[in-house]
N, C-alpha and C. Protein backbone atom coordinates (compact mmCIF):
# COMPACT_ATOMS: atom_id res chain seq x y z
N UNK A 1 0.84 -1.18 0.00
CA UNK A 1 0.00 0.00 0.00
C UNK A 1 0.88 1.24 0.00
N UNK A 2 0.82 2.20 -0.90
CA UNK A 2 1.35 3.41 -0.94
C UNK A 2 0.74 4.60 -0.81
N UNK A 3 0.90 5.25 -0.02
CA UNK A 3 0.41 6.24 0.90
C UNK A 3 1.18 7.77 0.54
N UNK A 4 0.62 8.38 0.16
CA UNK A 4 1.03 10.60 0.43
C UNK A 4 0.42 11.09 1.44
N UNK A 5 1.49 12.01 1.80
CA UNK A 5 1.04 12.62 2.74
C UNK A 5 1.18 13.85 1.94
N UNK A 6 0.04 14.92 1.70
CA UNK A 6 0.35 16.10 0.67
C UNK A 6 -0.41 17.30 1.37
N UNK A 7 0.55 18.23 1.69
CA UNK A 7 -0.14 19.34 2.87
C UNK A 7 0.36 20.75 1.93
N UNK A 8 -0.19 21.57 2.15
CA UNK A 8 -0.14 23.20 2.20
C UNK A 8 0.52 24.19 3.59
N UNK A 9 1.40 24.49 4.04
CA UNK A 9 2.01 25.22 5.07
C UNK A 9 2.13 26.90 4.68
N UNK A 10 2.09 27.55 5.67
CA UNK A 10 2.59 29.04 5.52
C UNK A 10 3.46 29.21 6.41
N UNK A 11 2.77 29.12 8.01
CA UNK A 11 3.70 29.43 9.01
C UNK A 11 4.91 28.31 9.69
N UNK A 12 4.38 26.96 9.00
CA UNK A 12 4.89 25.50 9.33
C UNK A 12 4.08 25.31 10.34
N UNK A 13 3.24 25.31 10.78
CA UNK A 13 2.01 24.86 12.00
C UNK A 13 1.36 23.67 11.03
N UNK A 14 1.08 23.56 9.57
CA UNK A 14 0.55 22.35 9.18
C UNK A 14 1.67 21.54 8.88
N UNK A 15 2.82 21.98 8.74
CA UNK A 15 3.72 21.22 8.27
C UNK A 15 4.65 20.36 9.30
N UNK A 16 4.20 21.15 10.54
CA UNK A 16 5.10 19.99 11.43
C UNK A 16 3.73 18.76 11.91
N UNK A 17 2.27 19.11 11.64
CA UNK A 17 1.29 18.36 11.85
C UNK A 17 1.94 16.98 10.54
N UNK A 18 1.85 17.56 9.32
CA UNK A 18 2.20 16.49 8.17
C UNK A 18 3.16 15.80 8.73
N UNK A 19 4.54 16.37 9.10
CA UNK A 19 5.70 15.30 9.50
C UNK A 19 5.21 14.24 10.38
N UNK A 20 4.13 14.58 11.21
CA UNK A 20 3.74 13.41 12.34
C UNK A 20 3.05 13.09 11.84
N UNK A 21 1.82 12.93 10.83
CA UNK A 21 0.97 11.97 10.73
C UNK A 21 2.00 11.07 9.59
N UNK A 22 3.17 11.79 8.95
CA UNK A 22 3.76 10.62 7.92
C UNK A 22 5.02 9.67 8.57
N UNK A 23 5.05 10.11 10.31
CA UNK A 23 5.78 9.84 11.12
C UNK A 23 5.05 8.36 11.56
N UNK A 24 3.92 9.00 11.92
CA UNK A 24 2.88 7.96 12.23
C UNK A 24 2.72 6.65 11.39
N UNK A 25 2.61 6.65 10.19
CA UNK A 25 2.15 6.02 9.18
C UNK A 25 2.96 5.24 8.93
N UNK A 26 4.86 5.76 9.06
CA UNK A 26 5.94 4.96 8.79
C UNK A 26 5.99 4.05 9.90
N UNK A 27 5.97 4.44 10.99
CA UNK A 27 5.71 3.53 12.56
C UNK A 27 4.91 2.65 12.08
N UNK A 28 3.85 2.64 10.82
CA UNK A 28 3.12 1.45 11.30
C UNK A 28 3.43 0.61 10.12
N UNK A 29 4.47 0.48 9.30
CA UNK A 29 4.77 0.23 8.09
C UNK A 29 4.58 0.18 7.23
N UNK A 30 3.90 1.95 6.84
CA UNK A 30 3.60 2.16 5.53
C UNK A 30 4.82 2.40 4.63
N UNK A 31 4.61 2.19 3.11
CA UNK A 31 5.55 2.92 2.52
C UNK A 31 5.05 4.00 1.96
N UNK A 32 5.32 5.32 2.17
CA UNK A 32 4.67 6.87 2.40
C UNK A 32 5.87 8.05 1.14
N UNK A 33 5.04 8.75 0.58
CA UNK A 33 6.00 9.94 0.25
C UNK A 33 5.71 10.96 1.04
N UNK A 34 6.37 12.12 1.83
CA UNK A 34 5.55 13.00 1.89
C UNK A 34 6.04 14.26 1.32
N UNK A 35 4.93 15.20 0.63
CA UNK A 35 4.84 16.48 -0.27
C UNK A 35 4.05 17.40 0.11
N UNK A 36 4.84 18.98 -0.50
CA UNK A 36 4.09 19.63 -0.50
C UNK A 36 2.92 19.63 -1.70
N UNK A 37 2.22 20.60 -1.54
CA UNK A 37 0.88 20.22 -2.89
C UNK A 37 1.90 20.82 -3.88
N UNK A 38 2.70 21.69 -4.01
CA UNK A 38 3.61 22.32 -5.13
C UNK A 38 4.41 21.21 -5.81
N UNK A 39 4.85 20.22 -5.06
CA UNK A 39 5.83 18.85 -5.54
C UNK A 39 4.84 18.04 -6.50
N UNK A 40 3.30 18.08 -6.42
CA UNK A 40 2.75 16.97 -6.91
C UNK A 40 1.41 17.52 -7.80
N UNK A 41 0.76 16.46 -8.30
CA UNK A 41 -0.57 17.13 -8.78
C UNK A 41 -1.50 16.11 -8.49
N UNK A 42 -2.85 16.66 -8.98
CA UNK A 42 -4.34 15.69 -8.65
C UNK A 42 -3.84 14.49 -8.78
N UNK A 43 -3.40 14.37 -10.51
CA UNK A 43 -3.40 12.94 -11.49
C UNK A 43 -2.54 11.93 -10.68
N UNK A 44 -1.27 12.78 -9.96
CA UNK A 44 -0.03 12.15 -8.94
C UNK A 44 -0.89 11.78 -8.22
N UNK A 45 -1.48 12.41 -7.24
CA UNK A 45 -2.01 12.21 -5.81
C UNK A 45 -2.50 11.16 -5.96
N UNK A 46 -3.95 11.38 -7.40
CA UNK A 46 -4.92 9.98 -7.13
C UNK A 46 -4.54 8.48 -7.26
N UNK A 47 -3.45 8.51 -8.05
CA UNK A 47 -2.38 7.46 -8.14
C UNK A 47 -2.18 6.45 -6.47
N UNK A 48 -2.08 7.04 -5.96
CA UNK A 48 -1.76 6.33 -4.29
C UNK A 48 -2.80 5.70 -3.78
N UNK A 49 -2.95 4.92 -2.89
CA UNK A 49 -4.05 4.13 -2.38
C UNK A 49 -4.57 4.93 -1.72
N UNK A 50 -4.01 5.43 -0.51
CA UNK A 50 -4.02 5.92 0.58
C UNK A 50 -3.98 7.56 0.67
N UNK A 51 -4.68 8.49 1.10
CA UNK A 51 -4.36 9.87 1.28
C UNK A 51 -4.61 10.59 2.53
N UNK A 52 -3.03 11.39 2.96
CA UNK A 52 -2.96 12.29 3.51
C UNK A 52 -3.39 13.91 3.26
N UNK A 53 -4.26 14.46 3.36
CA UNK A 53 -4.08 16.20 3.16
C UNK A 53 -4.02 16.88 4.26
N UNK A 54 -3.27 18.18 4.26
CA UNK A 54 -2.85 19.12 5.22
C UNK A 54 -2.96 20.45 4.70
N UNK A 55 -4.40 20.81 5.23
CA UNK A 55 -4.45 22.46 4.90
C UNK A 55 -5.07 23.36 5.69
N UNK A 56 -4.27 24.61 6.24
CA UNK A 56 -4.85 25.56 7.22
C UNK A 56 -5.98 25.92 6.82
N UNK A 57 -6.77 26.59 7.99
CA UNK A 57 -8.06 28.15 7.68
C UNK A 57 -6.90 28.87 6.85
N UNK A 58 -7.67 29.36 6.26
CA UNK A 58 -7.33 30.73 5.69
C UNK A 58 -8.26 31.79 5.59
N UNK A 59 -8.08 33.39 5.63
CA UNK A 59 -9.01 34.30 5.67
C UNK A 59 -10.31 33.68 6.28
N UNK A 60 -11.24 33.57 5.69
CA UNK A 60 -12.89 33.60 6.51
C UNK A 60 -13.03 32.22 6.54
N UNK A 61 -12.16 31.23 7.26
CA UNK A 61 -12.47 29.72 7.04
C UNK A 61 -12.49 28.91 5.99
N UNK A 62 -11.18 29.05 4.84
CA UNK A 62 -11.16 28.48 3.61
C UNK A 62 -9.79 27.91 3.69
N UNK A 63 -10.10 27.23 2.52
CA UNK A 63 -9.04 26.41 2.35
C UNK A 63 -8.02 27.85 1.58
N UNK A 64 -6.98 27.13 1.76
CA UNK A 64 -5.66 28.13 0.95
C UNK A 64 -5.62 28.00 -0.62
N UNK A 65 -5.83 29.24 -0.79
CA UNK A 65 -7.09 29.33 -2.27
C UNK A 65 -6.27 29.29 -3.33
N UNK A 66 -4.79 29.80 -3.46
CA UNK A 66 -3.37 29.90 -4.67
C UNK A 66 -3.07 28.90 -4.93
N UNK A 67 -2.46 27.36 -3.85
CA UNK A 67 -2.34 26.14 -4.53
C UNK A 67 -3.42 25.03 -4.07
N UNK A 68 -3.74 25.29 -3.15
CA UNK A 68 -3.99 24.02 -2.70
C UNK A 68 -5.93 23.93 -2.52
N UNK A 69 -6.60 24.65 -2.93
CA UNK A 69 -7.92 24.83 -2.75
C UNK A 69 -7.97 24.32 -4.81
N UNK A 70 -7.25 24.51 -5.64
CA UNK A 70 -7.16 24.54 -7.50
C UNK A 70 -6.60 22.99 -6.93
N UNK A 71 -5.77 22.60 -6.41
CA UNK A 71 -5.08 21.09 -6.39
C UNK A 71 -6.45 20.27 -6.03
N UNK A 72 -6.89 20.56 -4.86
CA UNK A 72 -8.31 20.15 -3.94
C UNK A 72 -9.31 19.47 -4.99
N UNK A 73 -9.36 20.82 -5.65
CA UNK A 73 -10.73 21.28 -6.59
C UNK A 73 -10.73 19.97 -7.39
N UNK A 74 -8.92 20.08 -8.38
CA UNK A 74 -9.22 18.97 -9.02
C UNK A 74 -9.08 17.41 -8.76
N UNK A 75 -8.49 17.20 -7.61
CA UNK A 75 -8.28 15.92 -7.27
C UNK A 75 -9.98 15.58 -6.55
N UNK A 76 -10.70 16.46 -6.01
CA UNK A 76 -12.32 15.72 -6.00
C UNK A 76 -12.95 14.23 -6.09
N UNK A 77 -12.99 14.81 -8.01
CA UNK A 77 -13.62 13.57 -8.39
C UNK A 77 -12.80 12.37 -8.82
N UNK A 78 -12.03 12.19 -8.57
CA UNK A 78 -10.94 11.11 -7.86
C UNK A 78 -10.93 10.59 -7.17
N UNK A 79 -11.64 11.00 -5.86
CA UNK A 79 -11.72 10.00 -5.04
C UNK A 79 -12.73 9.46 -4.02
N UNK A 80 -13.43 9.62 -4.83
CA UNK A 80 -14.19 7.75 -4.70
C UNK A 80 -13.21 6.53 -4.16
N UNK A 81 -13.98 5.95 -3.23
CA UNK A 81 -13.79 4.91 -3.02
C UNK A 81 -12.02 4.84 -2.14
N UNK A 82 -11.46 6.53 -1.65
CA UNK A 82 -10.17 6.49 -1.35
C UNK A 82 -10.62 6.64 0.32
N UNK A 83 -9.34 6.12 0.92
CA UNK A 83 -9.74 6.34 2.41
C UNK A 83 -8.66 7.77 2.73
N UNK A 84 -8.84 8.70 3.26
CA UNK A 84 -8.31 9.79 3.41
C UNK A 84 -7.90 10.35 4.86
N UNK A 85 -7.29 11.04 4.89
CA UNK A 85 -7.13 11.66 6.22
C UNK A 85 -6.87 13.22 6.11
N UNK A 86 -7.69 13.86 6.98
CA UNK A 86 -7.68 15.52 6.64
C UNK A 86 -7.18 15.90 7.75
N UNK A 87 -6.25 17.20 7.88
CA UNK A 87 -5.43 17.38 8.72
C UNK A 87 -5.18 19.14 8.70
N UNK A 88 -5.31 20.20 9.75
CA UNK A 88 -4.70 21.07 9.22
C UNK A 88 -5.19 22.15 10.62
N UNK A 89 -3.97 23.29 10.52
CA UNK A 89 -4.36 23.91 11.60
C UNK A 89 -4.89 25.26 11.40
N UNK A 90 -5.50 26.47 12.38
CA UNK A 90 -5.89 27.30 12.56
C UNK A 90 -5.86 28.42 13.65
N UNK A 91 -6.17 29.84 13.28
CA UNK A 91 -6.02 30.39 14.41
C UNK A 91 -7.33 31.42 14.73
N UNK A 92 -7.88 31.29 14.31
CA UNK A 92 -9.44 32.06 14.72
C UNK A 92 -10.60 30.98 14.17
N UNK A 93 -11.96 31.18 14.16
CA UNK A 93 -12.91 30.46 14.06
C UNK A 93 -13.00 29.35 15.05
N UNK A 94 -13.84 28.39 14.26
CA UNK A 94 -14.73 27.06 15.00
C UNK A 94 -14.34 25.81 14.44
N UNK A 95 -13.58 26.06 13.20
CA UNK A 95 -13.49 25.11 12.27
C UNK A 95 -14.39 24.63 10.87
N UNK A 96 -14.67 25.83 10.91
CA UNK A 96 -15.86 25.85 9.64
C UNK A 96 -15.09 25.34 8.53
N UNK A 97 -13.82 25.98 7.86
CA UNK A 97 -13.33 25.34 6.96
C UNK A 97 -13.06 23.40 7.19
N UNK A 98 -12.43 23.17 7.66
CA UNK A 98 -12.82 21.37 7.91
C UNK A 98 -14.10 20.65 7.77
N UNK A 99 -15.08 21.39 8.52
CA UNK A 99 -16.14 20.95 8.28
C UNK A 99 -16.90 20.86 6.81
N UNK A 100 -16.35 21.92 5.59
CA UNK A 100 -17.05 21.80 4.83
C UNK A 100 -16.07 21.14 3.58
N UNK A 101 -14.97 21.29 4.36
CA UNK A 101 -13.66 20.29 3.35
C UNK A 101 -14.08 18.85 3.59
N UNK A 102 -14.40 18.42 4.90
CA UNK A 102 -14.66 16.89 5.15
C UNK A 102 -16.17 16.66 4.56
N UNK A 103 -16.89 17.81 4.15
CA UNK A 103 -18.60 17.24 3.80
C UNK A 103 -18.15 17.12 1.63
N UNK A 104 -17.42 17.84 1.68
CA UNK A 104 -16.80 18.18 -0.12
C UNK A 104 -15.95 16.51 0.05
N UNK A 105 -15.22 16.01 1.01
CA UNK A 105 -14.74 14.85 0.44
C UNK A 105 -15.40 13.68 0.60
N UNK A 106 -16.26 13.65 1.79
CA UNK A 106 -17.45 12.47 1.42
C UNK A 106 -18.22 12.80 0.58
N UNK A 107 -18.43 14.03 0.14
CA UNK A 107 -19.32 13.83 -1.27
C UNK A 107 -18.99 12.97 -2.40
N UNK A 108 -17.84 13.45 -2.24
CA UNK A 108 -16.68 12.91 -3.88
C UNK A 108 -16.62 11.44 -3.54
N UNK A 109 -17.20 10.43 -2.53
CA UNK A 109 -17.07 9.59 -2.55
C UNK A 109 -16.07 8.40 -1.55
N UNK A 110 -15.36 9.55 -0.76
CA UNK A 110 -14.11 8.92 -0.16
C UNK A 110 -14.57 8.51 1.66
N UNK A 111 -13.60 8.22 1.98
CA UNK A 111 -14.15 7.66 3.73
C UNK A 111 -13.38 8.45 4.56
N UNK A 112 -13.16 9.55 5.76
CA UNK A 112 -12.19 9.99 6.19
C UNK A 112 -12.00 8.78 7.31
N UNK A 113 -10.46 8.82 7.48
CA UNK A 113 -9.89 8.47 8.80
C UNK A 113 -10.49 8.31 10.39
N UNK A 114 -11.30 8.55 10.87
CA UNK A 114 -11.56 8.55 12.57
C UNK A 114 -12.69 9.47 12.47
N UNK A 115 -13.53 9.45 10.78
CA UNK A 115 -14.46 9.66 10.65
C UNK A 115 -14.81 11.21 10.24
N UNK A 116 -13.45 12.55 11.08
CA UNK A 116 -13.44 13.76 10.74
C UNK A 116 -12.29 13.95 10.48
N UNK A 117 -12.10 15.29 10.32
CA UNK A 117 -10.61 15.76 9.85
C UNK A 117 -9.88 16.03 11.63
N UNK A 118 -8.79 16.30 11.93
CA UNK A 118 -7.76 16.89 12.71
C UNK A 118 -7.37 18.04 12.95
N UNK A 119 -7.75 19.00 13.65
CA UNK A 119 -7.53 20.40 13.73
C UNK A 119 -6.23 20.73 15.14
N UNK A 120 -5.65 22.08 14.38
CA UNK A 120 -4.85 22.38 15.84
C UNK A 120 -4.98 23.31 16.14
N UNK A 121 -5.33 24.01 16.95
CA UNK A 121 -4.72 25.54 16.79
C UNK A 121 -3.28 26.12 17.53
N UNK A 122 -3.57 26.99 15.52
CA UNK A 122 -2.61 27.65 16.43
C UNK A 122 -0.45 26.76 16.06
N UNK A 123 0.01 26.82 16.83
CA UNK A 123 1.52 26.01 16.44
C UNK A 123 0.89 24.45 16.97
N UNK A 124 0.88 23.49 16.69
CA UNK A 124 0.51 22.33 17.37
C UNK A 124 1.60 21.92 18.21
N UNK A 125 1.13 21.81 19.59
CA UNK A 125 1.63 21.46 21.38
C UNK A 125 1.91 19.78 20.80
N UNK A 126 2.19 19.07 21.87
CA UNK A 126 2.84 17.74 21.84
C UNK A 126 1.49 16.63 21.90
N UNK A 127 0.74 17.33 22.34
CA UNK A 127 -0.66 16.39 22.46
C UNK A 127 -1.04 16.26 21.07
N UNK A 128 -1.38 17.27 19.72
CA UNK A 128 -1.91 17.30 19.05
C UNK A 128 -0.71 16.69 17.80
N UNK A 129 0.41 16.51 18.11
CA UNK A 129 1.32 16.32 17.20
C UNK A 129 1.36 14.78 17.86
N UNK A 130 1.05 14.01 18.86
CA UNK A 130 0.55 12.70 19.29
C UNK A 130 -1.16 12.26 18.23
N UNK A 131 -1.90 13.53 18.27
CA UNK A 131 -2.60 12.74 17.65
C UNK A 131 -2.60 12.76 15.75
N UNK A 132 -1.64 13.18 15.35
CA UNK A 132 -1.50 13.51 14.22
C UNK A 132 -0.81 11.50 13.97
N UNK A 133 0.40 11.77 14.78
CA UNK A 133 0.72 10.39 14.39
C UNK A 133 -0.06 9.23 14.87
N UNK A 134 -0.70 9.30 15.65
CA UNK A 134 -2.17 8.29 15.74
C UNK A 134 -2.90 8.70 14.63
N UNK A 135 -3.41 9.62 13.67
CA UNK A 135 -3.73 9.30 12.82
C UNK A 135 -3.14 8.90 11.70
N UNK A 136 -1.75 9.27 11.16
CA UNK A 136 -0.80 8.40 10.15
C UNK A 136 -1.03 6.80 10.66
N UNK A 137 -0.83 6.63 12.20
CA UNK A 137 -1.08 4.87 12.29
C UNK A 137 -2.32 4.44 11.59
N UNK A 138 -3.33 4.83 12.03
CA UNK A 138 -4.89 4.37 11.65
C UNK A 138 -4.87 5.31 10.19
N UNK A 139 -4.12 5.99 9.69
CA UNK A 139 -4.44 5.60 7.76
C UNK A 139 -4.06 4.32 7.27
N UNK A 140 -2.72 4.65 7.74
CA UNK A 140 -2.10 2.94 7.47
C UNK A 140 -2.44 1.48 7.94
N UNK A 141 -3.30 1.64 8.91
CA UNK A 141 -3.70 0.22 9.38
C UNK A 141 -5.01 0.53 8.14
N UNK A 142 -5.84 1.38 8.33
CA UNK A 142 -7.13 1.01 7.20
C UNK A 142 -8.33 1.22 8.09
């Protein structure tokens, strides 16, 4: 089973979340790439069994609209039938953006991970970078 882990960072608050869930995933013996969305594309991504994404709020609770909301857009209808894991942090709101990123990827067909996405706020503390790699384990177990 081959597994991406493919995140969006600004401040590195999602990007040290990505290192642990692909931290996670290797602990449980996946074989994993992990990328930014700039390294890869939809057609790449959908290629993998398994998917990781990592993307902050941005402005009014959106996804990060320059690469990774156009990457998002088109990898969609792709995945059907993929088991996924959504991941990403924030620093104001409720989590509105997750919520409507995780209702856009069960639409398209896919299953998330532990059922929702993973939020942090803010720099992620040691608890939340624990549950990042508990979720890389449980992508990789299935």
């Amino acid at each position: 089973m081959k597994i991406a882990v493919i995140y969006w960072t600004q401040t590195g608050n999602t990007g040290a979340m990505a290192s642990a869930v692909a931290e996670g995933a290797r602990e449980a013996g996946a074989e994993l790439d992990l990328l930014t969305v700039s390294e890869t594309s939809a057609c790449a991504a959908a290629g993998y069994d398994r998917l990781a994404l990592g993307c902050p709020a941005m402005g009014a609770e959106v996804l990060e609209e320059g690469e990774f909301e156009p990457f998002f857009t088109e990898l969609e209808p792709r995945l059907s039938g993929k088991t996924v894991a959504l991941f990403g942090s924030y620093g104001w709101g409720d989590g509105e953006w997750m919520r409507q990123w995780q209702d856009r990827t069960l639409s398209a067909g896919a299953s998330i991970v532990g059922g929702e996405g993973l939020i942090a706020n803010e720099t992620p503390d040691e608890d939340a970078l624990a549950a990042c790699r508990e979720l890389g384990r449980k992508l990789a177990a299935g």
